[in-house]
N, C-alpha and C. Protein backbone atom coordinates (compact mmCIF):
# COMPACT_ATOMS: atom_id res chain seq x y z
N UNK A 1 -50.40 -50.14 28.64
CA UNK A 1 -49.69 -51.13 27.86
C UNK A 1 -50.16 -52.51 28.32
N UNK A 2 -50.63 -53.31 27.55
CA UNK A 2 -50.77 -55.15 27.36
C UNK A 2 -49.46 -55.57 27.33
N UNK A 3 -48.88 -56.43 27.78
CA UNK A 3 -47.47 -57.07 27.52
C UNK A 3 -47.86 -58.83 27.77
N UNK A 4 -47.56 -59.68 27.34
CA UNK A 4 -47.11 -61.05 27.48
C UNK A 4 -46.38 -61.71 25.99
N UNK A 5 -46.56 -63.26 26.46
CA UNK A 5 -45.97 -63.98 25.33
C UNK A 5 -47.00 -64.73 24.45
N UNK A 6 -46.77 -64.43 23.11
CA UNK A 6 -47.40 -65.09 21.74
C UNK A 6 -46.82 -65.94 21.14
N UNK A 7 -46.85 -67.06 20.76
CA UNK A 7 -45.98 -67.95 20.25
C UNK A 7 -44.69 -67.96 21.19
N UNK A 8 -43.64 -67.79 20.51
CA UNK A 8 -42.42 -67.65 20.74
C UNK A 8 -41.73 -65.99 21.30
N UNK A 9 -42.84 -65.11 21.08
CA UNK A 9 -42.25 -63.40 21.13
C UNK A 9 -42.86 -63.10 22.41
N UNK A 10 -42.13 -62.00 23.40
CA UNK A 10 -43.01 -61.53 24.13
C UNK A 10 -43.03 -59.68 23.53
N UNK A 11 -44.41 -59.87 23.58
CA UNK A 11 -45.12 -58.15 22.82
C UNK A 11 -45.47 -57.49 23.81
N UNK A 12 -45.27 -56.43 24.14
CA UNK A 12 -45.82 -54.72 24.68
C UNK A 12 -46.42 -54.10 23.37
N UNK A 13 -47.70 -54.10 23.87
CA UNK A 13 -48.67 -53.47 23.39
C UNK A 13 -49.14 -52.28 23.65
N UNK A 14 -49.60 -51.00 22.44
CA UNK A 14 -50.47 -49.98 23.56
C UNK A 14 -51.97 -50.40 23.26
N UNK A 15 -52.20 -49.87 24.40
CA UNK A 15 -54.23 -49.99 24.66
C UNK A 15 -54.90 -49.46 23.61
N UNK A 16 -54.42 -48.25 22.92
CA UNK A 16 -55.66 -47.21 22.26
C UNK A 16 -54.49 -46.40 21.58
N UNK A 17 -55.08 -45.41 21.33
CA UNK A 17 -54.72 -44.46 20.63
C UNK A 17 -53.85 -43.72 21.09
N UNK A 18 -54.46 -42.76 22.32
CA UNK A 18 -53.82 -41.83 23.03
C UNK A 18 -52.16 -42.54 23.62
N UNK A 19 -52.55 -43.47 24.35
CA UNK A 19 -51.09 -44.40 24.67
C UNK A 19 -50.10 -44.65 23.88
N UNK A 20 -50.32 -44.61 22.33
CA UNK A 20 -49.39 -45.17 21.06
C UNK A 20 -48.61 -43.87 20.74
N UNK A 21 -49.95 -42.25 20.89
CA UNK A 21 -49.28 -40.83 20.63
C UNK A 21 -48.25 -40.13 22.05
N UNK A 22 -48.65 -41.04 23.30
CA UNK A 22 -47.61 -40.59 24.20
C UNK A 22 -46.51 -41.51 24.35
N UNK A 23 -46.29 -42.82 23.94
CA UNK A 23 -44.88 -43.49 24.10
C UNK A 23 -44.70 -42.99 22.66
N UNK A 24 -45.18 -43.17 21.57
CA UNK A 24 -44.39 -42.07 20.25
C UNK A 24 -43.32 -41.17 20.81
N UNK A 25 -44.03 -39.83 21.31
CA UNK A 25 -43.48 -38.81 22.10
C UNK A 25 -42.58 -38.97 22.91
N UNK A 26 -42.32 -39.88 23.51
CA UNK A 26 -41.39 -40.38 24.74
C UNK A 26 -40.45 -41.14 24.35
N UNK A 27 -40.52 -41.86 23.27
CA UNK A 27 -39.49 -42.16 22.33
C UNK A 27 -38.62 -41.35 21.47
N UNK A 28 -39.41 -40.11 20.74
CA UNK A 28 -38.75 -39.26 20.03
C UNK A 28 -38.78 -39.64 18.64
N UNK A 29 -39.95 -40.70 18.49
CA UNK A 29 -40.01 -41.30 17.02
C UNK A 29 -39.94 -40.23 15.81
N UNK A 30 -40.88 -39.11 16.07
CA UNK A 30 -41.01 -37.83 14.93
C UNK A 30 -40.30 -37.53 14.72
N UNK A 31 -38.76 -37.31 15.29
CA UNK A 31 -37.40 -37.28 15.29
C UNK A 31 -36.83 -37.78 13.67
N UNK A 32 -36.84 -39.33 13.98
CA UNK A 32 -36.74 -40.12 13.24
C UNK A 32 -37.28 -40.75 12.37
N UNK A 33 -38.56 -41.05 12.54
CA UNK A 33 -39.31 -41.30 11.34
C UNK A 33 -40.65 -40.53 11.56
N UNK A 34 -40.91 -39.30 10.74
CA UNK A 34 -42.14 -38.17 11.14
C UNK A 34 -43.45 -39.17 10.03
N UNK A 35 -44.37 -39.40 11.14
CA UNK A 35 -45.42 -39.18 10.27
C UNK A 35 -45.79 -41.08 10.71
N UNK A 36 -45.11 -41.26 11.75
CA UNK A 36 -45.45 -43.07 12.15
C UNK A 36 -45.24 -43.10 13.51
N UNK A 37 -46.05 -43.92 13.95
CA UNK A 37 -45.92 -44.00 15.51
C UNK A 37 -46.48 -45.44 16.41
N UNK A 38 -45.18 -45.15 17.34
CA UNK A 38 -45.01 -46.98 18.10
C UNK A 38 -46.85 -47.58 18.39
N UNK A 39 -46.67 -48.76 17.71
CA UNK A 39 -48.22 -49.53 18.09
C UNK A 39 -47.33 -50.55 19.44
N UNK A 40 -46.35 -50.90 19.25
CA UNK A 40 -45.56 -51.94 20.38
C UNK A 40 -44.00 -52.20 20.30
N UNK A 41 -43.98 -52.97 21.04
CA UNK A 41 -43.08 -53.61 20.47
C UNK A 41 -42.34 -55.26 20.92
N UNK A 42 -41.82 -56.11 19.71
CA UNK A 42 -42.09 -57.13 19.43
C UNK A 42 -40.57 -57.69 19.54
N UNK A 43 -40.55 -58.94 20.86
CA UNK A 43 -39.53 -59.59 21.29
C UNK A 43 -38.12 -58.58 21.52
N UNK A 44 -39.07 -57.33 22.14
CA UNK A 44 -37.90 -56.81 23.35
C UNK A 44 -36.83 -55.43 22.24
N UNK A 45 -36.52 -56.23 21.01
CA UNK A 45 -35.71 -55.54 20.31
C UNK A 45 -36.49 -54.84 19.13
N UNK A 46 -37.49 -54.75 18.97
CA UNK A 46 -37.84 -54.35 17.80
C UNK A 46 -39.34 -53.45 17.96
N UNK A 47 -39.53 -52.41 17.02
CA UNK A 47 -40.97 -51.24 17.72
C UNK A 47 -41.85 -51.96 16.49
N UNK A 48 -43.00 -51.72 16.84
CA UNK A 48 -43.66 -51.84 15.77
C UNK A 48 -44.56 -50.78 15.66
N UNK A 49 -44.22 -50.35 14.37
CA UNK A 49 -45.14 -48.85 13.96
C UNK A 49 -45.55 -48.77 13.16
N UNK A 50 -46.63 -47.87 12.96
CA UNK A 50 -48.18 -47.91 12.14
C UNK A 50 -47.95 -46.31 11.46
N UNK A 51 -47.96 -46.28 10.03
CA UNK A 51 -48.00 -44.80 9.66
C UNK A 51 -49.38 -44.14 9.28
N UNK A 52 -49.25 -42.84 8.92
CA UNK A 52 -51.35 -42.52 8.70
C UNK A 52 -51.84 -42.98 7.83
N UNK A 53 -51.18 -44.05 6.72
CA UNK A 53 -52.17 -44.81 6.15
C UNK A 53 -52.54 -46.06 6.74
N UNK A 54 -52.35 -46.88 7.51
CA UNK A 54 -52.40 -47.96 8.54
C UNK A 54 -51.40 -49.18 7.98
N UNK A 55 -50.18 -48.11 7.53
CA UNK A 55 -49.28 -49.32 7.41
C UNK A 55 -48.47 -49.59 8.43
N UNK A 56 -48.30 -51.04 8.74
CA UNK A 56 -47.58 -51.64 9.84
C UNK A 56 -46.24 -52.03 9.43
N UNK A 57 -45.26 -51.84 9.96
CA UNK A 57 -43.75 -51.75 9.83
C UNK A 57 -43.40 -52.27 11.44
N UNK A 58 -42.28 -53.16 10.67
CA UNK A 58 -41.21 -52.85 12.36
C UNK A 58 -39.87 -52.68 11.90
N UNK A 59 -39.02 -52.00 12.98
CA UNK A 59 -37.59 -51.98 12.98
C UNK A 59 -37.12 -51.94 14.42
N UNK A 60 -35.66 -52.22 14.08
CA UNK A 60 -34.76 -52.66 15.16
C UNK A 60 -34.90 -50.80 15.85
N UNK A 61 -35.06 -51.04 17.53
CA UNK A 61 -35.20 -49.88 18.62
C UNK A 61 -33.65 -48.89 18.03
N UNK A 62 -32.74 -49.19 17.84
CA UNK A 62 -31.86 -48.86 17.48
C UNK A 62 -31.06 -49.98 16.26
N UNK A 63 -30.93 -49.36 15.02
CA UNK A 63 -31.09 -47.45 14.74
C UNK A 63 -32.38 -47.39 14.21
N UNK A 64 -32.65 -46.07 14.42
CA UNK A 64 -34.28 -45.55 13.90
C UNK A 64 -34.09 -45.06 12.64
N UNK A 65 -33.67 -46.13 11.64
CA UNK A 65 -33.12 -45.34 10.56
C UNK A 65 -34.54 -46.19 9.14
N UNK A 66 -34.70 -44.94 8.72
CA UNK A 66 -35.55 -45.43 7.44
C UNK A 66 -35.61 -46.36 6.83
N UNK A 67 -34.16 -46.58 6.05
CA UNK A 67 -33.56 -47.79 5.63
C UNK A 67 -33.72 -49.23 6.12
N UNK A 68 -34.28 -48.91 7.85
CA UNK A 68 -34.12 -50.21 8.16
C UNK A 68 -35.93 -50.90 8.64
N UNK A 69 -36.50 -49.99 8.05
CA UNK A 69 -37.96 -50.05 8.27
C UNK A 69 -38.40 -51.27 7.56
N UNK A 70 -39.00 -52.75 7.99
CA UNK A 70 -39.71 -53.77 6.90
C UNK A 70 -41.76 -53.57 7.28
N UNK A 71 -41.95 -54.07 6.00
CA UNK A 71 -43.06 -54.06 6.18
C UNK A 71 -43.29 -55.43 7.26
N UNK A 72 -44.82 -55.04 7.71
CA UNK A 72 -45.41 -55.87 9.00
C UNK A 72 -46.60 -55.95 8.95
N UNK A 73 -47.20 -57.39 9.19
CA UNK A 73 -48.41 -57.52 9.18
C UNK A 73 -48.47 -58.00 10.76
N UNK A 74 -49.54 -57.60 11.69
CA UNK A 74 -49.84 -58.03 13.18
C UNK A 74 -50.55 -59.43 12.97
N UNK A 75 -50.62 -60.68 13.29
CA UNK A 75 -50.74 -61.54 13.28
C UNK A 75 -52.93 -61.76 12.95
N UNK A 76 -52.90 -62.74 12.51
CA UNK A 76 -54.52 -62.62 11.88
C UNK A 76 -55.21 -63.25 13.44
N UNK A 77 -54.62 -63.89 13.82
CA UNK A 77 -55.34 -64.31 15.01
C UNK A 77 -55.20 -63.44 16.25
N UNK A 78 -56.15 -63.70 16.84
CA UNK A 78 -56.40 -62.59 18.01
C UNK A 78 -55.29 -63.13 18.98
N UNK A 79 -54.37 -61.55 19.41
CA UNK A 79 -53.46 -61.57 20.29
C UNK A 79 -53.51 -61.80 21.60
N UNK A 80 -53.66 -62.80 21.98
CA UNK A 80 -53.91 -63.31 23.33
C UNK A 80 -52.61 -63.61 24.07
N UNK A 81 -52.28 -62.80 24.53
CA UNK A 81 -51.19 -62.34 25.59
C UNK A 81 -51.11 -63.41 26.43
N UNK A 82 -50.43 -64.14 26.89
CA UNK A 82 -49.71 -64.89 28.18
C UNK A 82 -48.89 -64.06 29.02
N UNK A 83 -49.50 -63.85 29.91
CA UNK A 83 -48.75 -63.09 30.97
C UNK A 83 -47.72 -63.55 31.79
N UNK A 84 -46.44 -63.13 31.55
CA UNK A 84 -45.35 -63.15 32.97
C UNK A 84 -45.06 -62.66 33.93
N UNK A 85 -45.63 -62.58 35.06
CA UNK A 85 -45.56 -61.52 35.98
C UNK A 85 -43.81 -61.62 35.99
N UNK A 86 -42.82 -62.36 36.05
CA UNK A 86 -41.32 -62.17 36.41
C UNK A 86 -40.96 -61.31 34.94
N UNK A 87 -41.44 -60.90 34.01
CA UNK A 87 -40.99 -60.12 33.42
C UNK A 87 -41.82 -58.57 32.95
N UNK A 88 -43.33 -58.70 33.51
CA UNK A 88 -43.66 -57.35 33.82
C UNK A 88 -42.96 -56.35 33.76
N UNK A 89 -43.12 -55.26 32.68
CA UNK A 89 -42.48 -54.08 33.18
C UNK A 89 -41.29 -53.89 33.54
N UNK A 90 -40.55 -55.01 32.54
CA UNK A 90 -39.23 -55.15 32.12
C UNK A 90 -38.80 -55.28 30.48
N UNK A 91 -37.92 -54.41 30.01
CA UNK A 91 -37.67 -54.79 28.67
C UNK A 91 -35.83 -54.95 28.41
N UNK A 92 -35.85 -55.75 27.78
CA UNK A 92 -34.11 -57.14 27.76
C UNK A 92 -33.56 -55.59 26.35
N UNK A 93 -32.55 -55.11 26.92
CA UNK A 93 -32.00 -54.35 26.08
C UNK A 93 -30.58 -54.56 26.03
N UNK A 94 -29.61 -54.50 25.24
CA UNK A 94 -28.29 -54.67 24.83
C UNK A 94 -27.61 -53.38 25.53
N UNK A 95 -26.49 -53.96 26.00
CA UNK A 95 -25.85 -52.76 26.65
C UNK A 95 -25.28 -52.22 25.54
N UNK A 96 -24.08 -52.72 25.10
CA UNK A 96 -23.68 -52.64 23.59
C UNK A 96 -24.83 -53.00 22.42
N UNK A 97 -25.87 -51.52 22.03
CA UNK A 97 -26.63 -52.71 20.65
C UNK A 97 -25.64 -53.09 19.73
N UNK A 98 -26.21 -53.99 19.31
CA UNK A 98 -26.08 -54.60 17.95
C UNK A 98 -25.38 -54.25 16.84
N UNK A 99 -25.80 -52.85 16.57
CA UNK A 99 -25.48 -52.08 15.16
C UNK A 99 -24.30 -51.51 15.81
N UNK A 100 -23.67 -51.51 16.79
CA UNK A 100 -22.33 -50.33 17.51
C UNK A 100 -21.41 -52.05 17.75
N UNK A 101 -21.86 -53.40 17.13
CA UNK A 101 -20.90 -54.40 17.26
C UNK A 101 -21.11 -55.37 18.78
N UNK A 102 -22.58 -55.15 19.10
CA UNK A 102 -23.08 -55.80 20.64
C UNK A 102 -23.18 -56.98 20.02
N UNK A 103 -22.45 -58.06 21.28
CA UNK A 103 -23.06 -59.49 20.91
C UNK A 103 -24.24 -60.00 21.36
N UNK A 104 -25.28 -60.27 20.59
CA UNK A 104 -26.64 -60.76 21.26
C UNK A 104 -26.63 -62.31 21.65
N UNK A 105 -25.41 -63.08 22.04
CA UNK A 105 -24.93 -64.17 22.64
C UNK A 105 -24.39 -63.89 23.82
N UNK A 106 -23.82 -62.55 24.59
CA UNK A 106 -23.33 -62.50 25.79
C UNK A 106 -23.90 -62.08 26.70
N UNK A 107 -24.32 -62.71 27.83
CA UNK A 107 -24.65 -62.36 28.85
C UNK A 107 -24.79 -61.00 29.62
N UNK A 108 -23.21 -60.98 29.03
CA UNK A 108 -22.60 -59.48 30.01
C UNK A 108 -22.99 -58.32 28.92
N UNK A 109 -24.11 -58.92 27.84
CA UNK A 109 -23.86 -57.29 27.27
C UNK A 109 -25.86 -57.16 27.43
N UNK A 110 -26.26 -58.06 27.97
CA UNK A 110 -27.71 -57.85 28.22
C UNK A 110 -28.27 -57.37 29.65
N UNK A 111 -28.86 -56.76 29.63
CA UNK A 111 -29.81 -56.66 31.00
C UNK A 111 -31.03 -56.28 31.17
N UNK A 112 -31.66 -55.97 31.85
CA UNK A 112 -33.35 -55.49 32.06
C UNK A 112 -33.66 -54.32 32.37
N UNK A 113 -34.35 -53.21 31.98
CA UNK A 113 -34.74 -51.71 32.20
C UNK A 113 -36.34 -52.00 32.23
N UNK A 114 -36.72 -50.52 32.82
CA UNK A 114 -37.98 -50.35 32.80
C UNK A 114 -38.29 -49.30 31.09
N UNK A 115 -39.42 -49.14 30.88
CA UNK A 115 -39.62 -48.33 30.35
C UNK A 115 -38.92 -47.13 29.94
N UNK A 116 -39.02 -46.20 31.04
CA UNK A 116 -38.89 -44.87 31.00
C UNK A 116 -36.92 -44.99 30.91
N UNK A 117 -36.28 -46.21 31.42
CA UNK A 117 -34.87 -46.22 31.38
C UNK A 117 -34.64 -46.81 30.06
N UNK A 118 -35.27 -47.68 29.14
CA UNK A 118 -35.63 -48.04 28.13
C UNK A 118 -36.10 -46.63 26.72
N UNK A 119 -36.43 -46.01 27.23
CA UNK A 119 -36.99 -44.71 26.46
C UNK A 119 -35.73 -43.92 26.22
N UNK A 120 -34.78 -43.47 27.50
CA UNK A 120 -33.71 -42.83 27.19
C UNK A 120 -32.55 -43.37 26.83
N UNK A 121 -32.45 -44.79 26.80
CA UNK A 121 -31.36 -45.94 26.05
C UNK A 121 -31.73 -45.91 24.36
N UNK A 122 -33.35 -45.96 24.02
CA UNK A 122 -32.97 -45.39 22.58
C UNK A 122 -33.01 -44.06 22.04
N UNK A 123 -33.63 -43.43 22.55
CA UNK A 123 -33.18 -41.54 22.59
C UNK A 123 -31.35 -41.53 22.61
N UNK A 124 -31.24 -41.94 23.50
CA UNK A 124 -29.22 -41.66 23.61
C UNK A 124 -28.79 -42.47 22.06
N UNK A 125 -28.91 -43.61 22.41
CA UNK A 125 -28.04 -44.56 21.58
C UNK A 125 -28.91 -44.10 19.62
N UNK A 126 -29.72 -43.52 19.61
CA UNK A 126 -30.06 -43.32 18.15
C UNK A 126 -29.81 -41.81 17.71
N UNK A 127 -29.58 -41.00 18.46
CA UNK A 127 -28.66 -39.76 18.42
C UNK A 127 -27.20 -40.08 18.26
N UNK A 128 -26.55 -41.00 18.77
CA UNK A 128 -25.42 -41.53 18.86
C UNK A 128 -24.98 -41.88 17.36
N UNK A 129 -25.77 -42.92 16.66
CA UNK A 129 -25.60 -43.26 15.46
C UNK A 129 -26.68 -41.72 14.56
N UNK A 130 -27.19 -41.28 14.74
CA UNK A 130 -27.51 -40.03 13.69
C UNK A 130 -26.29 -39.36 13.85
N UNK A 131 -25.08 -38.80 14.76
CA UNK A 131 -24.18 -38.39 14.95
C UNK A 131 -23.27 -38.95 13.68
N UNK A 132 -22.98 -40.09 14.01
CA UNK A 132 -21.95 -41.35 13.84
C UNK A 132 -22.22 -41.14 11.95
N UNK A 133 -23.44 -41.19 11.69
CA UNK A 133 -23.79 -41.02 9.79
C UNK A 133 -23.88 -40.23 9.83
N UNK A 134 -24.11 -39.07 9.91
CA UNK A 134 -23.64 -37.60 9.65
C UNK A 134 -22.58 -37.27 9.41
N UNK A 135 -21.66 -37.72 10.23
CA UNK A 135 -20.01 -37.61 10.35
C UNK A 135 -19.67 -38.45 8.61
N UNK A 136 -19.86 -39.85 8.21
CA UNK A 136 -19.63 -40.60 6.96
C UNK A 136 -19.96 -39.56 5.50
């Protein structure tokens, strides 16, 4: 993974190919949307994914819901990463997300994970809401 800041966003990137089909997998994307898989993802809250025709989409990490898929274009200029080492291998996730009524103004509902604790925060929390609409 590439990670720094572009403009205003900081992006996690994967390297290649193989890297995009194992955080896919580790996310549980096929789950949720079969047939697209994570290229990154963009200012912490949002994946950005590429389906087998090379369309680029992003949506909010939670919910992984179809509905909430927009189209995405990756920027025309070459992504030249600014690196933060104080935020390396950290990603800003909502304790309460968003869609379950999280305020993205409070302090106390944000904090920092790695990856792999990041991986099972949207695995849990998007089973949670596939539960939650199932039940409606």
């Amino acid at each position: 993974m590439k990670e720094g800041w572009f403009n205003d966003d900081y992006w996690i990137l994967c390297e290649d190919q193989s890297e995009a089909e194992r955080i896919t997998r580790q996310y549980g994307i096929s789950q949720y949307l079969p047939g697209h898989f994570i290229v990154g993802l963009k200012g912490w809250d949002d994946f950005i994914l590429c389906d087998n025709t090379e369309h680029y989409f992003m949506i909010p990490t939670v919910p992984l819901d179809v509905c909430q898929l927009s189209d995405f274009q990756l920027p025309s200029d070459t992504l030249r990463l600014e690196s933060s080492p104080d935020l390396a291998g950290k990603i800003k996730w909502y304790i309460k997300p968003l869609v379950f009524g999280g305020d993205p103004e409070s302090e106390g509902n944000m904090t920092w994970v790695d990856m792999e604790s990041h991986q099972k925060l949207v695995r849990w929390w998007n089973q949670k809401y596939l539960e939650l609409k199932q039940k409606v």
